[in-house]
Every structure is written in structure tokens, then in C-alpha cells.
Protein backbone atom coordinates (compact mmCIF):
# COMPACT_ATOMS: atom_id res chain seq x y z
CA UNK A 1 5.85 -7.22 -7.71
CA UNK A 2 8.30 -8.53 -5.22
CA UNK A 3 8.51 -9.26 -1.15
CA UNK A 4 11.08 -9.46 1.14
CA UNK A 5 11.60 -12.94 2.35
CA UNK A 6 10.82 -12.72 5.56
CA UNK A 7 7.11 -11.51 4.34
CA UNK A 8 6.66 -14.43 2.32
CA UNK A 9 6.48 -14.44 -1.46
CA UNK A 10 3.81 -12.37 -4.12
CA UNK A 11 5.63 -11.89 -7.36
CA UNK A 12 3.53 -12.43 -10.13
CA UNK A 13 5.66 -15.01 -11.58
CA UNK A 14 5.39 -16.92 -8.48
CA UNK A 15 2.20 -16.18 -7.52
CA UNK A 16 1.19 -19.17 -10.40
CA UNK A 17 3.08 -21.84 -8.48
CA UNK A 18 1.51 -21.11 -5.27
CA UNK A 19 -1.63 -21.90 -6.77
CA UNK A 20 -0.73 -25.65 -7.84
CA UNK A 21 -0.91 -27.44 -11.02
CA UNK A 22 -3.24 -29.31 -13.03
CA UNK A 23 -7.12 -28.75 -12.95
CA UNK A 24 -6.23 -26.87 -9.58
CA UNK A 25 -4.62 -24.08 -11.95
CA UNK A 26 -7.18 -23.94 -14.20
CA UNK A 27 -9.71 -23.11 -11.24
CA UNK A 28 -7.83 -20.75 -9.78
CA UNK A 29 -7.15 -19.02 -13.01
CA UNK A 30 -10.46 -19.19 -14.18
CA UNK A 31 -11.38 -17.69 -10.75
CA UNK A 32 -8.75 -14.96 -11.40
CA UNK A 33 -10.12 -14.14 -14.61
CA UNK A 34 -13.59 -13.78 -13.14
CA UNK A 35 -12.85 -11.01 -10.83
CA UNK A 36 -9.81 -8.91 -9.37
CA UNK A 37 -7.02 -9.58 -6.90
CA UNK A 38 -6.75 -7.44 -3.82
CA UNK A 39 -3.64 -7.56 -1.65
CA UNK A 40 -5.22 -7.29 2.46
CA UNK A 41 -3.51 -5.63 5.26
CA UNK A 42 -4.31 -4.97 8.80
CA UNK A 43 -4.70 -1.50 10.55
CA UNK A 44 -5.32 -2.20 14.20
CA UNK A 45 -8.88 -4.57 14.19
CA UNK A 46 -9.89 -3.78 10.67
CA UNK A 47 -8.55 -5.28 7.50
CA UNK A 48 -8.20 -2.80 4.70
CA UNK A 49 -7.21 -4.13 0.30
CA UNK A 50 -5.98 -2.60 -2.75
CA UNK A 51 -5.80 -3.32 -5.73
CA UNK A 52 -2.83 -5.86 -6.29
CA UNK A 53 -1.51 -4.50 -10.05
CA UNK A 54 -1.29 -1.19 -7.82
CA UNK A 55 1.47 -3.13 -5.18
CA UNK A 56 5.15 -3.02 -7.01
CA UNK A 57 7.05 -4.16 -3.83
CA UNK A 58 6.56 -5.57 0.32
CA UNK A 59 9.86 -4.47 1.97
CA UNK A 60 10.11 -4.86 5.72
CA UNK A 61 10.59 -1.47 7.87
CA UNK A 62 13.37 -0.31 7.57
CA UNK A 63 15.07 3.25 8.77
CA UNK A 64 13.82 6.52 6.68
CA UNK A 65 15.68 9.48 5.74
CA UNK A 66 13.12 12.15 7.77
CA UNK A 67 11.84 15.82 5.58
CA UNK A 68 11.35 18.64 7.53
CA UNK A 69 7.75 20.46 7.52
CA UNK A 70 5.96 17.53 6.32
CA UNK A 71 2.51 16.27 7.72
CA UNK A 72 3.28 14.20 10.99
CA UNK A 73 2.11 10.97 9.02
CA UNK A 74 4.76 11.39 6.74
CA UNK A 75 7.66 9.25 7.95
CA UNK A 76 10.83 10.48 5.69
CA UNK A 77 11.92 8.94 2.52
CA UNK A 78 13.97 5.73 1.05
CA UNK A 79 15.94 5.00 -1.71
CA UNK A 80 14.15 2.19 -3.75
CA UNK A 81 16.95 1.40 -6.42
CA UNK A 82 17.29 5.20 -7.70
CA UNK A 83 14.28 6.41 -6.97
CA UNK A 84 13.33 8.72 -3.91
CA UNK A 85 9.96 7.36 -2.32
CA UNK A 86 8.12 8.71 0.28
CA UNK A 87 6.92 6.81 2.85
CA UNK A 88 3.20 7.37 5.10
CA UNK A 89 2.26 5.90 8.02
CA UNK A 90 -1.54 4.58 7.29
CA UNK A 91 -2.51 4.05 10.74
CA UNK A 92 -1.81 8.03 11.48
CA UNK A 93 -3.09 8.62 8.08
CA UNK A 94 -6.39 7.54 9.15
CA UNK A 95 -5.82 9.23 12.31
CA UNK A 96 -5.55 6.10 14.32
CA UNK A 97 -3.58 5.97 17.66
CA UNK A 98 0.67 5.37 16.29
CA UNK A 99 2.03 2.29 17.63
CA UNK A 100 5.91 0.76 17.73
CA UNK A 101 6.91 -0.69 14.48
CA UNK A 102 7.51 -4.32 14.90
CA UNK A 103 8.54 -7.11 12.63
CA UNK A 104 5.19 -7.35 11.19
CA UNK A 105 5.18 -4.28 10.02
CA UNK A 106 5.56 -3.94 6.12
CA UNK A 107 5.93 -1.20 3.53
CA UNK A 108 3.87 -1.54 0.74
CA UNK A 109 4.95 -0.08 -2.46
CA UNK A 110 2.14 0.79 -4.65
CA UNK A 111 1.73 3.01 -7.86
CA UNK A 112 -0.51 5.92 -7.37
CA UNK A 113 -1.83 8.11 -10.73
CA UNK A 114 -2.35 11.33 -9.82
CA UNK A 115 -4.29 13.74 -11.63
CA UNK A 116 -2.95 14.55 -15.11
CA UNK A 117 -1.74 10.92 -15.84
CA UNK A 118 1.43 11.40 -13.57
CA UNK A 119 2.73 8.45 -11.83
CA UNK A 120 4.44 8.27 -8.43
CA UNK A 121 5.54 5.29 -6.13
CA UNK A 122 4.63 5.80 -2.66
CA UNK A 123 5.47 3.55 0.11
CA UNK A 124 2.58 2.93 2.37
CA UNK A 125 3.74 1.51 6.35
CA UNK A 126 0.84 -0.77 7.81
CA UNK A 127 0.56 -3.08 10.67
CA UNK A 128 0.78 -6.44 8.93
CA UNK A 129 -0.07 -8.26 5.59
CA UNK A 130 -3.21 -10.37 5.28
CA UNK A 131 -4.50 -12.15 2.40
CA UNK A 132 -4.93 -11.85 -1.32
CA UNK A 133 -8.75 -12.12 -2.24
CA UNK A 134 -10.48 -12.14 -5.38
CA UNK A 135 -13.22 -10.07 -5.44
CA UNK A 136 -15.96 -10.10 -8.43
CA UNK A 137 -17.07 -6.18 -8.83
CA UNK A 138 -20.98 -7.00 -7.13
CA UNK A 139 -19.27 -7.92 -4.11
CA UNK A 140 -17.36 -4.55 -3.25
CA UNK A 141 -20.71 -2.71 -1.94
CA UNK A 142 -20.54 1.23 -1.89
CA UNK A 143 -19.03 2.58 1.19
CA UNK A 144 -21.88 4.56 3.40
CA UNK A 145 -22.41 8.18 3.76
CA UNK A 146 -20.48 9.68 7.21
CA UNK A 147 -21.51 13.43 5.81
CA UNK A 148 -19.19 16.26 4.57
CA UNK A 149 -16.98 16.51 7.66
CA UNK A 150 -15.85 13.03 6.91
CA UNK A 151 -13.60 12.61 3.86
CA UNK A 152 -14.28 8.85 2.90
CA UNK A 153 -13.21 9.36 -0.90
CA UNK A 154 -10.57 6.89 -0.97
CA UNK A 155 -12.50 4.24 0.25
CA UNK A 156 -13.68 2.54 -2.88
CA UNK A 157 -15.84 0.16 -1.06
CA UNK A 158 -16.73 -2.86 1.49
CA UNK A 159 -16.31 -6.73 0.59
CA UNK A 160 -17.27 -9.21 2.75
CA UNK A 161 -15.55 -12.28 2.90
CA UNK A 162 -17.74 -14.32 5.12
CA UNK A 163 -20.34 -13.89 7.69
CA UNK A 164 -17.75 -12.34 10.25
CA UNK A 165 -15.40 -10.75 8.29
CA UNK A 166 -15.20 -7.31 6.02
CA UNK A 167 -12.67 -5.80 3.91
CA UNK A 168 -12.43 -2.33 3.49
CA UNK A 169 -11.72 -1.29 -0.43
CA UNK A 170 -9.29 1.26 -1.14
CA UNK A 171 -8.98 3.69 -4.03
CA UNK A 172 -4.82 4.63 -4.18
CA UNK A 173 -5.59 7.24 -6.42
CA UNK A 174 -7.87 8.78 -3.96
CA UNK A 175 -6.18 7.61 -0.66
CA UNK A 176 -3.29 10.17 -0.62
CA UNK A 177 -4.13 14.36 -0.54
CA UNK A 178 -2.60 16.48 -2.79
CA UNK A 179 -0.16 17.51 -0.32
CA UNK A 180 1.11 14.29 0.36
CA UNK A 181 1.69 13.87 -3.65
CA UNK A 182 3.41 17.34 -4.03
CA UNK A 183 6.25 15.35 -1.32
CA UNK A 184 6.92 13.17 -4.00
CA UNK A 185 7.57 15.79 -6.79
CA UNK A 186 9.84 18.09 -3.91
CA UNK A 187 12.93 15.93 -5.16
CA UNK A 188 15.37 18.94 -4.82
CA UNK A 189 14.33 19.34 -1.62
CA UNK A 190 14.47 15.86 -0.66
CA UNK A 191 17.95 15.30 -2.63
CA UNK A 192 19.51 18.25 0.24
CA UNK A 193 17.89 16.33 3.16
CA UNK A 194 19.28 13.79 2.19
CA UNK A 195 22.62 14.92 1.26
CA UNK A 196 22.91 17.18 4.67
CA UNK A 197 21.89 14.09 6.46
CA UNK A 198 25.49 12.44 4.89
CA UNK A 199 24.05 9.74 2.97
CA UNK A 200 22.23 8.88 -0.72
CA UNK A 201 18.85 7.67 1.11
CA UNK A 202 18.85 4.28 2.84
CA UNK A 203 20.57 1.66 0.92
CA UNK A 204 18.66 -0.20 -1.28
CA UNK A 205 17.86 -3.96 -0.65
């Protein structure tokens, strides 16, 4: 997994020297092992994780290529060395209010299974990155029940980091409707926007 520079550094080969050397390693390693690694964003006030072998790349904003009759949430499309990858505004997702893109807004890049084994990247736009947490599988407490008319499905479940703060748990494989998925396999469609729009997707960084 990489990061644009400006976002700061999580590739897994680096993500070892962050955490120091010595018997400090062998903590934090020993820590690792005892649980999972979430990578945290924020969406307005709330602070929201997946699962970071899920993340494959942070890129800043950048300009999308836009698809026509898509869900409003649905930004466009970028080029990510070859491959087409569409890109969804969380915050309208959830149907938060939008807001101006600024430059703390990333893209997260994470790998999303969809039913039948099929893998897709999809690039996920959110307000700002947070932290990376471990979390041991006791602590993520099952989300509560809103009722039928509220699809909570993709939230996996709640961690809480201390006294004042929660992290919301999501489930990529959950988070994104089959209609948003179906974008991703559309790449004939997407290949003409792109091409009547008089470019190969934005360039690649």
C-alpha cells in the first residue's frame, strides 16, 4: 500500500520503521500480531476504519473523468496505472450534507470482493485521514439495530478507543450496493466516456 507524500507515509514496508527498533519493535509487533490494523478516516464529526490489508493506495484528490447516469455519489473515474477505478464520495454515500474538497481530502483505494470471489478496486473520497489502530476482535462491539428502513450492513461494528472517542467499523465488502459494483464492470462504457471526453482517464501519478 502506498500514499502520496503530502498524506504522509503507510506502505507496509515502511510502516516497520515508523514503529522503531529494538524491544520497541518487538512490542509493537507483538501488538500487531495480537489483533488487526484499521486505517481511520474522518466523515464530518465521526471517525469511521477499515480494514488496512483492504487499503492498496492514499492519493490526494485529484480531477475525475465524470459517467453519465450514475448515482449522484458517484464522482467519475481515474486511471490508476491501467486500470479504470471508480471513485464515491462517502460523505454523500452516507447521505451526509457534500462539502468542497480541500487538501485534506484523500482517496482511499481499497479492494472490495464482491460476491462470486470477484475483485474490484474502488476509490473511496473522505474528508481526511486519521489514525491506524489495532483493534483485538472483543473490542469491535456489534453495531445496534436502527430497524429495516435503515440499511446498516456495512457497518461491521463500533471500537472505542478511549472514554471519548469511537470508531465506526466498516465492512468494504458490504459498504458498496450492487449498483455501485456493476460501475466498475461497465468498462466499455467507461472506456467511450472517456475517450469522447479526449483523454485516457486522468494521468496516473
Amino acid at each position: 500500500m502506498t500514499q502520496d507524500s503530502e498524506h504522509g507515509t503507510l506502505g507496509d514496508d515502511r510502516k516497520a520503521a515508523a514503529l522503531g527498533s529494538g524491544a520497541d519493535t518487538v512490542d509493537a509487533m507483538q501488538a500487531a500480531a495480537d489483533g488487526d490494523q484499521y486505517l481511520t478516516f474522518t466523515l464530518g464529526e465521526e471517525e469511521y476504519g477499515v480494514d488496512i490489508l483492504r487499503v492498496q493506495e492514499i492519493k490526494g484528490w485529484q480531477r475525475v473523468t465524470p459517467i453519465p447516469n450514475t448515482p449522484h455519489y458517484v464522482k467519475g473515474v481515474i486511471n490508476l496505472r491501467g486500470t479504470i477505478v471508480p471513485v464515491i464520495d462517502l460523505r454523500e454515500r452516507f447521505g451526509m450534507q457534500a462539502q468542497e474538497y480541500s487538501k485534506f481530502t484523500v482517496v482511499v483505494m481499497v479492494r472490495v470482493v464482491a460476491r462470486g470471489g470477484r475483485e474490484r478496486i474502488m476509490g473511496l473520497v473522505v474528508d481526511a485521514l486519521s489514525e491506524v489502530y489495532t483493534f483485538q476482535s472483543e473490542q469491535i462491539r456489534p453495531a445496534p439495530e436502527f430497524g429495516a428502513a435503515l440499511r446498516t450492513n456495512f457497518i461491521r461494528g463500533l471500537a472505542t478507543v478511549d472514554e471519548n472517542k469511537m470508531v465506526i467499523v466498516l465492512d468494504v465488502d458490504e459498504l458498496l450496493s450492487d449498483e455501485d459494483l456493476a460501475i466498475a464492470d461497465d468498462q466499455s462504457r467507461i472506456a467511450e466516456v472517456v475517450r469522447s471526453a479526449g483523454q485516457e482517464g486522468t494521468p496516473d501519478e
